[in-house]
Protein backbone atom coordinates (compact mmCIF):
# COMPACT_ATOMS: atom_id res chain seq x y z
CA UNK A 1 -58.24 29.98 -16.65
CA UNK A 2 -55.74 28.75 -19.54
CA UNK A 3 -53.70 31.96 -18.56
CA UNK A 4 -53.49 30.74 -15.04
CA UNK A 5 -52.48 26.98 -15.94
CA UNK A 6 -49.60 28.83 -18.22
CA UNK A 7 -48.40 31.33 -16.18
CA UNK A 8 -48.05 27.92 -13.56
CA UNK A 9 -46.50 25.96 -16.23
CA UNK A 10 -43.72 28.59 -16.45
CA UNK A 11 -43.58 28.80 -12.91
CA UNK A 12 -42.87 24.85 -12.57
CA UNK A 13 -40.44 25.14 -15.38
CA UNK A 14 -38.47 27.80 -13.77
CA UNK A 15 -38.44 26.00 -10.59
CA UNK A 16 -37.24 22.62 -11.94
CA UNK A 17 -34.26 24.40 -14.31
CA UNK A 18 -33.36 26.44 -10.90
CA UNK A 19 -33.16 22.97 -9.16
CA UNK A 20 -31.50 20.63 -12.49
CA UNK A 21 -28.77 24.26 -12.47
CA UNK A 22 -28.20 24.03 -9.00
CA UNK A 23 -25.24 23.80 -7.10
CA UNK A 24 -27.50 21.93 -4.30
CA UNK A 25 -27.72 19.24 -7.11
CA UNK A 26 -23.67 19.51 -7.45
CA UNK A 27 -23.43 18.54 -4.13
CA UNK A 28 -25.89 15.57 -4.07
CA UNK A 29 -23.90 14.64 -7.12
CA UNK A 30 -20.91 14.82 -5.57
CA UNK A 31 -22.44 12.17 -2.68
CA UNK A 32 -23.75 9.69 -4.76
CA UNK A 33 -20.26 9.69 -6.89
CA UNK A 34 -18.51 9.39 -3.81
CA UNK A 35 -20.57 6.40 -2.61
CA UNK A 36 -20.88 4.69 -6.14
CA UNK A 37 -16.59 5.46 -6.13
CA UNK A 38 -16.68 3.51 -2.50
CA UNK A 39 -18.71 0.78 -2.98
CA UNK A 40 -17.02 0.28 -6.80
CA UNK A 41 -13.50 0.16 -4.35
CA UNK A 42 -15.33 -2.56 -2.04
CA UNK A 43 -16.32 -4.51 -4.79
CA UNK A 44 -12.88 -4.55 -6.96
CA UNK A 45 -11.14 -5.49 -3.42
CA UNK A 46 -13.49 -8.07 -2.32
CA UNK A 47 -13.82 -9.81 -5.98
CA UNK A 48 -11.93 -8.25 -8.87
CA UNK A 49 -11.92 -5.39 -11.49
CA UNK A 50 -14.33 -6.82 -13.90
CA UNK A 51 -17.27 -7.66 -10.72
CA UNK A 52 -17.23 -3.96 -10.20
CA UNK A 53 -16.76 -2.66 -13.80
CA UNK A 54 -20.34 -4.18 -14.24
CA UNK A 55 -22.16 -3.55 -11.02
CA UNK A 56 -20.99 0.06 -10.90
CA UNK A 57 -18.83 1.65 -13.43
CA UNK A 58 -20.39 0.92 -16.51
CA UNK A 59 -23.88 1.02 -15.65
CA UNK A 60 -26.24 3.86 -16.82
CA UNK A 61 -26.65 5.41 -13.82
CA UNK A 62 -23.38 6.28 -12.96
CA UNK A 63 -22.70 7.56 -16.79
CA UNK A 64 -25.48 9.46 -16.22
CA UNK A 65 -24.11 11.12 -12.46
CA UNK A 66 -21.00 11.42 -14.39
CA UNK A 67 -23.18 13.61 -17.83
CA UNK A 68 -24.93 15.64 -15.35
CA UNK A 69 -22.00 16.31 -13.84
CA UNK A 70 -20.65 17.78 -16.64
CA UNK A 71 -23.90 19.60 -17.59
CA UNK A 72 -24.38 21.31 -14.16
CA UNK A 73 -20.75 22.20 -14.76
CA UNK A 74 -21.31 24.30 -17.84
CA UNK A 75 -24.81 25.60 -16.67
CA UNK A 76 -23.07 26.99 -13.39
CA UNK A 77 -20.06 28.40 -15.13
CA UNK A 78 -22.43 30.40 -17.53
CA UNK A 79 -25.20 31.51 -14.95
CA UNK A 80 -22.42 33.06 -12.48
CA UNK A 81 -20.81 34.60 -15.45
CA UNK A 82 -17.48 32.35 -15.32
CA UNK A 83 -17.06 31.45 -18.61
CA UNK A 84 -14.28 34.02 -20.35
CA UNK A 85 -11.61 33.83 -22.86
CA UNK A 86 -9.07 31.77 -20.09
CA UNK A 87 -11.89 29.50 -18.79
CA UNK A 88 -13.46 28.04 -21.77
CA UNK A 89 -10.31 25.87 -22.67
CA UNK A 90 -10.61 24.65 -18.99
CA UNK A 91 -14.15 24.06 -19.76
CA UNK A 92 -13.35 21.86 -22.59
CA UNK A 93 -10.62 20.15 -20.97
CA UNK A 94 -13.27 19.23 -17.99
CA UNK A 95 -15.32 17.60 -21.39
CA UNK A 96 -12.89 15.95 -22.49
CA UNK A 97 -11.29 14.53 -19.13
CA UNK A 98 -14.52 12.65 -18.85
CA UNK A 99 -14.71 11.50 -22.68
CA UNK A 100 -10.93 10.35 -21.76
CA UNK A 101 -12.13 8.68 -18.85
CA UNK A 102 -15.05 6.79 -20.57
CA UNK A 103 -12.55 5.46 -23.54
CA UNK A 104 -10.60 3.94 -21.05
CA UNK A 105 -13.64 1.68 -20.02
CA UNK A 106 -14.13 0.39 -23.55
C-alpha cells in the first residue's frame, strides 16, 4: 500500500510541475497582468499615481504574477532546450528588466 500512495505522490508532483512549467500558465499570466495593467490605468486616470501604486502595483500579488513570470520564463526556455550560448544574456537581461522595473517603484 505505501508503494501505491508513493508512486501517486510522484504522480501528483509531476502533474503540478507540468502545470506551474506550463505555457497554459504563461498565458493565464499574461491575462491577469493585462487586467491588473488595465485596471492600474483606470485607477491612475480616475484618481492619481499614488491611488493605484497601492491598490495594484505594489501589492504582493502582482509582484508575485510578475516572479512567476519570470520563473515560467526560465523553466520554459530550459525544458524546450532554448537556453544556448546567445540566449542566456537575453535571459538575464529579461531578470534584470524586471529587477529594473521594481527599483523604479521604491
Amino acid at each position: 500500500m505505501q508503494a501505491f500512495e508513493k508512486n501517486q505522490t510522484i504522480i501528483m508532483d509531476k502533474k503540478i510541475f507540468s502545470l506551474l512549467f506550463s505555457t497554459r500558465l504563461m498565458a493565464v499570466l499574461f491575462l491577469v497582468f493585462a487586467i491588473a495593467m488595465a485596471a492600474g490605468t483606470f485607477i491612475e486616470s480616475e484618481y492619481n499615481t499614488d491611488t493605484a501604486r497601492i491598490m495594484v502595483y505594489n501589492t504582493w500579488w502582482f509582484e508575485t504574477i510578475m516572479v512567476f513570470f519570470v520563473i515560467n520564463f526560465l523553466e520554459i526556455l530550459k525544458n524546450t532546450n532554448f537556453i544556448k550560448r546567445e540566449m542566456v544574456n537575453f535571459s538575464y537581461s529579461f531578470i534584470f528588466y524586471f529587477y529594473y522595473y521594481r527599483s523604479l517603484y521604491y
